[in-house]
Protein backbone atom coordinates (compact mmCIF):
# COMPACT_ATOMS: atom_id res chain seq x y z
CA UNK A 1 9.63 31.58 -206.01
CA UNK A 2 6.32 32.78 -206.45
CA UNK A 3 6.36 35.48 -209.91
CA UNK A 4 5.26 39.03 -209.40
CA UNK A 5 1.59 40.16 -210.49
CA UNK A 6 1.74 42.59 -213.38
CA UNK A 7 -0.15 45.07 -213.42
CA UNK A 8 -1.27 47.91 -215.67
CA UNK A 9 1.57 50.39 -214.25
CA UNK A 10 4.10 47.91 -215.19
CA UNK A 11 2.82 47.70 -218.61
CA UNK A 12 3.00 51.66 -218.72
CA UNK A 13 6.08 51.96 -217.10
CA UNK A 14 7.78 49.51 -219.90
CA UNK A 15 6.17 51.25 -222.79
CA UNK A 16 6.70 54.93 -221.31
CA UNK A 17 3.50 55.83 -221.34
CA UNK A 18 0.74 56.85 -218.98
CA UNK A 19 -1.87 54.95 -216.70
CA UNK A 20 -4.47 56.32 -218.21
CA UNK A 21 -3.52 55.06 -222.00
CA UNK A 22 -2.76 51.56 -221.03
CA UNK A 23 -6.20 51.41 -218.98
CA UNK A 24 -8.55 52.45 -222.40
CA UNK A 25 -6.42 50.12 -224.70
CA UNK A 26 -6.61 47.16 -222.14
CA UNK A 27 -10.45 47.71 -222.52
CA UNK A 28 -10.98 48.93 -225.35
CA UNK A 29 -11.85 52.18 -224.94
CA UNK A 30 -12.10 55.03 -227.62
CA UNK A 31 -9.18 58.12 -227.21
CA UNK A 32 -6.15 55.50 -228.07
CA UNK A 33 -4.61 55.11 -231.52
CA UNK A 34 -4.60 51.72 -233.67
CA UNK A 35 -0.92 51.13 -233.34
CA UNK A 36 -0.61 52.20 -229.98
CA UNK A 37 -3.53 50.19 -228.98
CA UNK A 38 -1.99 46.72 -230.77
CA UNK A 39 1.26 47.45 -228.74
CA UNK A 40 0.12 47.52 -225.43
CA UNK A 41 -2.08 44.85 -225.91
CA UNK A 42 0.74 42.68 -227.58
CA UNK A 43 2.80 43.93 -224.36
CA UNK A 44 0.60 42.97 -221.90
CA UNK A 45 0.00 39.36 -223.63
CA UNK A 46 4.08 39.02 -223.38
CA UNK A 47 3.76 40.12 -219.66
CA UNK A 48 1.27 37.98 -218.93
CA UNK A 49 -1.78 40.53 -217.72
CA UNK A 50 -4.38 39.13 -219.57
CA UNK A 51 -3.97 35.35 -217.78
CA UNK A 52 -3.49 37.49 -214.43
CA UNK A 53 -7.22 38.96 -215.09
CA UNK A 54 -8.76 35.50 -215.89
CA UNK A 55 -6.61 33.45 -213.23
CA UNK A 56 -7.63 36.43 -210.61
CA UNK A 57 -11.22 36.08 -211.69
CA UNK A 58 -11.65 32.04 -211.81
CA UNK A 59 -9.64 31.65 -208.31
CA UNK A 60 -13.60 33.69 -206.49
CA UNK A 61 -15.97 31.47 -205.63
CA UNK A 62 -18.45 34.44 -207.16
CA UNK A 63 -18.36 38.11 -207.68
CA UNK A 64 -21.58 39.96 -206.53
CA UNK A 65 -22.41 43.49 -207.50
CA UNK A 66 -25.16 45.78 -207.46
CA UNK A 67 -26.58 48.31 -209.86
CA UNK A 68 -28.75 50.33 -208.08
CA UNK A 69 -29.84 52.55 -210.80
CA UNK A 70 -33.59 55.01 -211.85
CA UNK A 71 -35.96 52.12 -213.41
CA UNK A 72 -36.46 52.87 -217.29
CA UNK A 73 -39.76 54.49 -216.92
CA UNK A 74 -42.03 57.45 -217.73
CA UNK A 75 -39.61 60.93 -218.24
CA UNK A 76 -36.40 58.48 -217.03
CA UNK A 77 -36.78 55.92 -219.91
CA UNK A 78 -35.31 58.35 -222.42
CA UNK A 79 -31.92 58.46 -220.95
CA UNK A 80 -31.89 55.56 -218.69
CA UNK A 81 -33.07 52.91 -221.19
CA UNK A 82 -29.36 52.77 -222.87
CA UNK A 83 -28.22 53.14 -219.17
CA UNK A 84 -29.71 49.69 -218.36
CA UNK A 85 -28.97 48.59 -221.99
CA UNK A 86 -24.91 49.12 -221.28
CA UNK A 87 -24.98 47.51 -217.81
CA UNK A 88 -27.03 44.50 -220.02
CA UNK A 89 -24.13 44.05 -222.48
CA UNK A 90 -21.38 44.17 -219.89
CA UNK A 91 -23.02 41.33 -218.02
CA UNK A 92 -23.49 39.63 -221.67
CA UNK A 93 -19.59 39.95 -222.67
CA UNK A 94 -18.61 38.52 -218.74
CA UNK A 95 -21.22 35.68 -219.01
CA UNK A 96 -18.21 32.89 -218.80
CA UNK A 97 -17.54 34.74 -214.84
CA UNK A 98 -19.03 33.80 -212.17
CA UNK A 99 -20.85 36.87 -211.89
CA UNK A 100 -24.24 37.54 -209.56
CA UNK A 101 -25.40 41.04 -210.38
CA UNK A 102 -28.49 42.17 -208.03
CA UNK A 103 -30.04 44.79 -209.97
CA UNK A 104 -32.23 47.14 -208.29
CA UNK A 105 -33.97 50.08 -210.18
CA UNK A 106 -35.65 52.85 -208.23
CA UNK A 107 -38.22 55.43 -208.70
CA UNK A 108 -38.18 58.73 -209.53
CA UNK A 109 -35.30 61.50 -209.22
CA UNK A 110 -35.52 62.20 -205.61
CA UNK A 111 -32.08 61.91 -204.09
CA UNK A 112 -33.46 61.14 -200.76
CA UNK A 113 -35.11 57.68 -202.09
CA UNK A 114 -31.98 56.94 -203.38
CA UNK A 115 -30.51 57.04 -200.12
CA UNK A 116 -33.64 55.16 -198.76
CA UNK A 117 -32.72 52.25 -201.61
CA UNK A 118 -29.12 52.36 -201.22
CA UNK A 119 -29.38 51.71 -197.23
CA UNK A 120 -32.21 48.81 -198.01
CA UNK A 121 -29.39 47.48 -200.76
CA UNK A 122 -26.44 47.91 -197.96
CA UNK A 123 -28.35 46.39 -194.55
CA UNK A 124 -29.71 43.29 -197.11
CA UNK A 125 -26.35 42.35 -199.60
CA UNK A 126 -23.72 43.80 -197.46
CA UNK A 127 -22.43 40.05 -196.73
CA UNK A 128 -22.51 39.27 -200.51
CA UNK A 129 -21.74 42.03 -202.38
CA UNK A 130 -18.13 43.08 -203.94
CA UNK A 131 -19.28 46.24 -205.77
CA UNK A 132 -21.61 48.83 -206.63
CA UNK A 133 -22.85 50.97 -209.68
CA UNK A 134 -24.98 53.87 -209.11
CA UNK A 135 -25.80 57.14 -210.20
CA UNK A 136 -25.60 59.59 -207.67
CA UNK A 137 -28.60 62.08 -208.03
CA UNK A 138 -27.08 64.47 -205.22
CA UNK A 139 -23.44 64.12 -204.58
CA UNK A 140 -22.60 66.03 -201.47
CA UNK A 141 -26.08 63.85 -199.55
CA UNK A 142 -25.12 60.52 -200.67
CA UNK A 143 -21.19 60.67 -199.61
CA UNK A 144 -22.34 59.48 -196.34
CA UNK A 145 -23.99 56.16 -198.07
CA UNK A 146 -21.33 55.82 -200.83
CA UNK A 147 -18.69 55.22 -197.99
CA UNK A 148 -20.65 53.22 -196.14
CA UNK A 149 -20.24 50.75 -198.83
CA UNK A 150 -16.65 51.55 -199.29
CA UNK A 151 -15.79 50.79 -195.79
CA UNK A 152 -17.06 47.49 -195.92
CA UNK A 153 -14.78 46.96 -198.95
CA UNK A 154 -17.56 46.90 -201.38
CA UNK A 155 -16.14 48.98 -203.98
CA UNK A 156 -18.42 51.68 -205.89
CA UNK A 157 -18.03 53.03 -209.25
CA UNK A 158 -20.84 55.96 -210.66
CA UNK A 159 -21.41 56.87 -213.92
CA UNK A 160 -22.79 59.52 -215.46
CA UNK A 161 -22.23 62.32 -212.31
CA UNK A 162 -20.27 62.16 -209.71
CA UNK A 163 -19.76 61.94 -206.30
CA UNK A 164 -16.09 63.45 -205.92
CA UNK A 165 -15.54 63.98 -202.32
CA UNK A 166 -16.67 60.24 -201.63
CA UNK A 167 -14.98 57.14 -201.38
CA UNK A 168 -15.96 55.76 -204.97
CA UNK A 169 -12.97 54.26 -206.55
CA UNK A 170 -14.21 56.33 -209.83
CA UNK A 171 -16.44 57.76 -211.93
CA UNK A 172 -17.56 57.15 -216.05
CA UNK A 173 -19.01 60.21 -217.55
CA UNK A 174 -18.54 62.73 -219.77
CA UNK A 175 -16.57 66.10 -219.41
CA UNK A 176 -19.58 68.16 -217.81
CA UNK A 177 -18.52 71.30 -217.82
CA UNK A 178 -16.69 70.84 -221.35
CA UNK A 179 -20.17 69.09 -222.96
CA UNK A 180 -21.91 72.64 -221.79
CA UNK A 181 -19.28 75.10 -223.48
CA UNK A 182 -19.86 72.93 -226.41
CA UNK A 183 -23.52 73.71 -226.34
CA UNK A 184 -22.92 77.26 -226.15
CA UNK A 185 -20.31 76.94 -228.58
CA UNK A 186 -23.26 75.53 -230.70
CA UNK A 187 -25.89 77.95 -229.65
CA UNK A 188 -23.76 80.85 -230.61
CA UNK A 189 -23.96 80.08 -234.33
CA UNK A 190 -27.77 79.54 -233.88
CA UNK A 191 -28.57 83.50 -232.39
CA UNK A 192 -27.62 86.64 -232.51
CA UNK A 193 -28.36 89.41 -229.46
CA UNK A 194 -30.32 90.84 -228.54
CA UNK A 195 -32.94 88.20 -226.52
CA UNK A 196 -33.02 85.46 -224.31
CA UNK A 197 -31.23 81.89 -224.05
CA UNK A 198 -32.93 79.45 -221.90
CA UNK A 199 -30.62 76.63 -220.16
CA UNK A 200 -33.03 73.85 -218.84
CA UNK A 201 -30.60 72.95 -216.47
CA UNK A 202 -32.23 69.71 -214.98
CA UNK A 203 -31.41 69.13 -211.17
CA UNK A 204 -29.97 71.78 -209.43
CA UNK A 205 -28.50 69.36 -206.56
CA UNK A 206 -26.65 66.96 -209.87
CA UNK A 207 -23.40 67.82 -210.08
CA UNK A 208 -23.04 66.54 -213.71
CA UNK A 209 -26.17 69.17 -214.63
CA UNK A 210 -25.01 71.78 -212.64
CA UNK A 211 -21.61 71.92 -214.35
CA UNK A 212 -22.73 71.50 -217.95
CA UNK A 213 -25.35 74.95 -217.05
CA UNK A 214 -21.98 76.73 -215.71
CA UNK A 215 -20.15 75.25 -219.34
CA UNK A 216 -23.15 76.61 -221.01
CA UNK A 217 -23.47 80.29 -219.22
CA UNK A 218 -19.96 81.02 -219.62
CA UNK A 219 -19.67 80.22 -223.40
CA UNK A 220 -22.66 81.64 -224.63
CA UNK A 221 -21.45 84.85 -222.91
CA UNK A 222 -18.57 84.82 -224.23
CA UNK A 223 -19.60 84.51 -227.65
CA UNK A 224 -23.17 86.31 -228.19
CA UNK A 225 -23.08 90.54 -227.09
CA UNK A 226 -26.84 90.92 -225.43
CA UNK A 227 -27.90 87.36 -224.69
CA UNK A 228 -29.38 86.81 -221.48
CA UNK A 229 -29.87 84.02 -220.00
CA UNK A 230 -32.56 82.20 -217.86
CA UNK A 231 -31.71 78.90 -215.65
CA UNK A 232 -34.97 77.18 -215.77
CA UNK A 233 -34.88 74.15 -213.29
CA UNK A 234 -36.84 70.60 -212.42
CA UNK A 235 -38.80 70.79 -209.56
CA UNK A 236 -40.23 67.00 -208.02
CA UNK A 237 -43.41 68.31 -210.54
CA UNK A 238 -44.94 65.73 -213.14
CA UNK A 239 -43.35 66.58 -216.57
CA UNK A 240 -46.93 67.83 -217.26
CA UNK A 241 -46.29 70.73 -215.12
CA UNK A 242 -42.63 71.29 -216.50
CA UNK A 243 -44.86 71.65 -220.36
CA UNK A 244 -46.78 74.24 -218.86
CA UNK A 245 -44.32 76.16 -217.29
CA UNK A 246 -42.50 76.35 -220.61
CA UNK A 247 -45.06 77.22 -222.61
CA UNK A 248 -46.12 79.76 -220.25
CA UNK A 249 -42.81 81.24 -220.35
CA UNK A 250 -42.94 81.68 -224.08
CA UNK A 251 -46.15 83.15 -224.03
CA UNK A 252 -45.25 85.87 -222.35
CA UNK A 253 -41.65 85.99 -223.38
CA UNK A 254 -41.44 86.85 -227.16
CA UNK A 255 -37.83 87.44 -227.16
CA UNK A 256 -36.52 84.02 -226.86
CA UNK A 257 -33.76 83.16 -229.25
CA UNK A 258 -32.66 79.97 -228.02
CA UNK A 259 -32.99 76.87 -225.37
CA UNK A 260 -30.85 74.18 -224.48
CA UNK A 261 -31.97 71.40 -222.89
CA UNK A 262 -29.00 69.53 -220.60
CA UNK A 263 -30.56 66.30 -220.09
CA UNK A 264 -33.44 63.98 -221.95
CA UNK A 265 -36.41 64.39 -220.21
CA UNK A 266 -36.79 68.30 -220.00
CA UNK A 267 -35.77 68.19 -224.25
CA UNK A 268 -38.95 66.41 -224.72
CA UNK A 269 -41.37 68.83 -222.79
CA UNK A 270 -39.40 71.54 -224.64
CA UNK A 271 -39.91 70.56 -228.03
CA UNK A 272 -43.10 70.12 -227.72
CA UNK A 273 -43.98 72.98 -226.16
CA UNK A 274 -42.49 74.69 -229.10
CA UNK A 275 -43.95 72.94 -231.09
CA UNK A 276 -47.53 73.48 -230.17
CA UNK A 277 -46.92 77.00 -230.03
CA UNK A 278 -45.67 77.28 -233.49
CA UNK A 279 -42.45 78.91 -232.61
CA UNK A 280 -40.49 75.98 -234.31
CA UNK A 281 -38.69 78.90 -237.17
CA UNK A 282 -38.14 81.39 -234.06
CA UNK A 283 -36.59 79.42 -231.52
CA UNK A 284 -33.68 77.53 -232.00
CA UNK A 285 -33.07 74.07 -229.56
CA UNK A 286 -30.34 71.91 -228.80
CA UNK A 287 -31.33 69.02 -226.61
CA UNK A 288 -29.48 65.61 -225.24
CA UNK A 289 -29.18 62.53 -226.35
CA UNK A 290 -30.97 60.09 -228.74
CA UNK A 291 -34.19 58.07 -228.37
CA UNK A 292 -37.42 58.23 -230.40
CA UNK A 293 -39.22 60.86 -229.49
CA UNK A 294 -35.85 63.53 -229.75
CA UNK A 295 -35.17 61.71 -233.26
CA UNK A 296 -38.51 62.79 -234.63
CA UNK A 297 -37.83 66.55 -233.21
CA UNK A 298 -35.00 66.46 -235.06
CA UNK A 299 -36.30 65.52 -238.10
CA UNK A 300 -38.89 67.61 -238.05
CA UNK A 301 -37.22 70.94 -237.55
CA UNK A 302 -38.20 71.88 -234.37
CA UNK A 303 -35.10 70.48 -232.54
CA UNK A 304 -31.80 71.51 -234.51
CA UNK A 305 -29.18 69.81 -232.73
CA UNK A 306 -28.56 66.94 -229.97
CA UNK A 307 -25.19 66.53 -227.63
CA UNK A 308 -25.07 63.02 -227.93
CA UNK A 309 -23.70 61.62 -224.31
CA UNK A 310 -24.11 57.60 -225.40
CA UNK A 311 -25.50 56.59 -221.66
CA UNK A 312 -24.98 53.05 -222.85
CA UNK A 313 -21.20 53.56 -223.49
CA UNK A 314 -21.10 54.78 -219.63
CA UNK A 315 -22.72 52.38 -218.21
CA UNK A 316 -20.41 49.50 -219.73
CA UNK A 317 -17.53 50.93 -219.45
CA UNK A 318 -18.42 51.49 -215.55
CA UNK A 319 -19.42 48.01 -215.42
CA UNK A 320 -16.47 46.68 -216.72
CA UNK A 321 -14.30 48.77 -214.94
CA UNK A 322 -15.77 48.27 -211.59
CA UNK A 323 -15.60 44.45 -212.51
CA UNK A 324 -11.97 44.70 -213.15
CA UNK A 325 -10.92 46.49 -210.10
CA UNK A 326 -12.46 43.38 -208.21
CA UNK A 327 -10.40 41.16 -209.93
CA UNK A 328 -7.05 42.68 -210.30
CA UNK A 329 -7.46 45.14 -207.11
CA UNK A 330 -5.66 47.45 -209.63
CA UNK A 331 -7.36 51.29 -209.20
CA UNK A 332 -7.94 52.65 -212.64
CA UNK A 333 -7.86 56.41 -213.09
CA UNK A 334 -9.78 58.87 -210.87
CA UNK A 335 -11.96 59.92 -213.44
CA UNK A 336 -12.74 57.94 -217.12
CA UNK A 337 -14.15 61.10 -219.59
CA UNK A 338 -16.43 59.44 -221.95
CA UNK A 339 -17.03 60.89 -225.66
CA UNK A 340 -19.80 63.15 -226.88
CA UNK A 341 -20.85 64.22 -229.90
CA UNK A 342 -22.99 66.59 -232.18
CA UNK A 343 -26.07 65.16 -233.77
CA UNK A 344 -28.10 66.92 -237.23
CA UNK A 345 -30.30 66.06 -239.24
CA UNK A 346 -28.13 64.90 -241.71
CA UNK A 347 -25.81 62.41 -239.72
CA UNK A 348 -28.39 61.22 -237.25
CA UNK A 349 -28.99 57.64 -239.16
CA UNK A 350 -25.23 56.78 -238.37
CA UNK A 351 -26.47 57.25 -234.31
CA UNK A 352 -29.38 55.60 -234.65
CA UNK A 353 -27.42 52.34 -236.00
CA UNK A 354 -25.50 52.86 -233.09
CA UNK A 355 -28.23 52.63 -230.48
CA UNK A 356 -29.96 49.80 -232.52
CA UNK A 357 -26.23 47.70 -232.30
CA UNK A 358 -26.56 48.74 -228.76
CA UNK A 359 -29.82 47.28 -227.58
């Protein structure tokens, strides 16, 4: 008689404990205690999961997948460097798999060439491919092509933002609207009323930007009597024009207290603009995420705090866990929350080990 699969509900339902905590100690994800981590895995072993997941993966031919993701350039290579980098180091640690991954970076943040590239992916791989991996620029227009995948049982995963209302299997990211209170939470020590916060709030059509802007508004609100605030948005403009606009706004604004910056590219633009206006002891800034050119800000004064997002911790776990579902069929949970973290001056060099380790 041929044994029963296990599968990651059986190993919760034997411990007692939930989906979700089996799933980040099974791959190794942070938000799971030592001890409860070494029992599930020793529980599993005793079960027999972890031969399942290698006897599953061994029994394909090959695995094909797809990361259709912006190409590390210009204004996208701050964030979207360690995007690529995680998606790298998944494919490193699943080298002994027989694992074709077709990766195809795209230009610009226009969601409607995304849907262009997705469609060219789709009509080309669709015989090959057993998954997906994509960012979703705008989540309500690309449902259509996310299920197209899905109903040729190529199963999608995005990271970063999310595409809810799709047919994804799930999305890695962090807690949007939660990494935008924290901001505000932040900001709120920085200024006092009255004046003006700015929220750079990136894309308007990006879920994950829209709902760290909402985060941001309603916390800063909360906490600072006669702050108001102004949503300043990307257009499809050069990041030359973005500068401008800034510094324009400052010009003529002299009552600006704060800005927060909600994704990478707009934190460079305003820092600098800042900067060469010489309003680096008037305006206080907390931008996103770590690469060069936001390290030296920091350093220098003019930026006082990052919300570190680790794109490269999103990216493999969405790898992985897209990998996995191949394998084992096994859904994981509807939504995987990612860590964040605040960044100074003064505990920045234990991030930038971390992005160096990372590369």
């Amino acid at each position: 008689m041929k044994s029963k699969r296990v599968t990651l509900k059986d190993i919760a339902n034997t411990l007692n404990i939930s989906l979700g905590t089996v799933h980040r100690a099974i791959y190794n994800k942070k938000g799971v205690g030592e001890d409860t981590r070494q029992k599930i895995l020793e529980t599993a072993k005793s079960m027999g999961y972890e031969v399942n997941l290698v006897a599953s993966a061994l029994k394909r031919r090959s695995i094909c997948i797809a990361v259709v993701l912006p190409e590390a350039k210009n204004d996208e290579r701050y964030f979207y460097e360690s995007i690529w980098n995680g998606i790298d180091r998944a494919i490193n640690e699943l080298k002994d798999f027989n694992i074709e991954v077709i990766k195809v970076p795209f230009q610009g943040i226009d969601y409607r060439n995304q849907i262009k590239v997705l469609q060219d992916v789709y009509e080309k791989y669709k015989d090959r491919l057993n998954g997906l991996l994509t960012v979703p620029w705008n989540d309500v227009e690309l449902d259509t092509v996310i299920d197209l995948f899905a109903n040729a049982n190529i199963a999608v995963v995005t990271v970063n933002t999310d595409a809810p209302t799709s047919k994804r299997i799930t999305c890695v990211s962090p807690p949007s609207y939660q990494v935008g209170r924290l901001a505000g939470e932040l900001m709120s020590d920085f200024v006092a009323g009255p004046g003006k916060v700015i929220i750079m709030g990136g894309k308007r059509e990006t879920r994950i930007h829209h709902e760290t802007k909402e985060g941001f508004i309603h916390e800063i609100l909360k906490e600072v009597t006669g702050i108001e605030v102004i949503e300043i948005y990307d257009s499809y403009a050069s990041g030359g024009l973005l500068y401008d606009g800034i510094k324009d706004f400052l010009t003529k604004f002299d009552d600006v207290k704060g800005i927060y910056s909600n994704n990478a590219r707009n934190t460079v633009q305003v820092c600098q603009a800042v900067k060469d206006l010489n309003l680096k002891n008037k305006i206080k800034i907390i931008g996103s995420d770590i690469f060069e050119e936001n390290t030296g800000f920091l350093k220098e004064g003019i930026m006082q705090a990052i919300i570190y997002q680790n794109p490269c911790n999103q990216s493999y776990i969405g790898f992985k866990t897209l990998f996995n579902y191949i394998v084992t069929t096994e859904r994981p949970p509807e939504h995987e929350y990612t860590e964040v973290s605040i960044v100074l001056k003064n505990n920045l060099q234990f991030y930038t080990e971390l992005l160096s380790e990372n590369k």
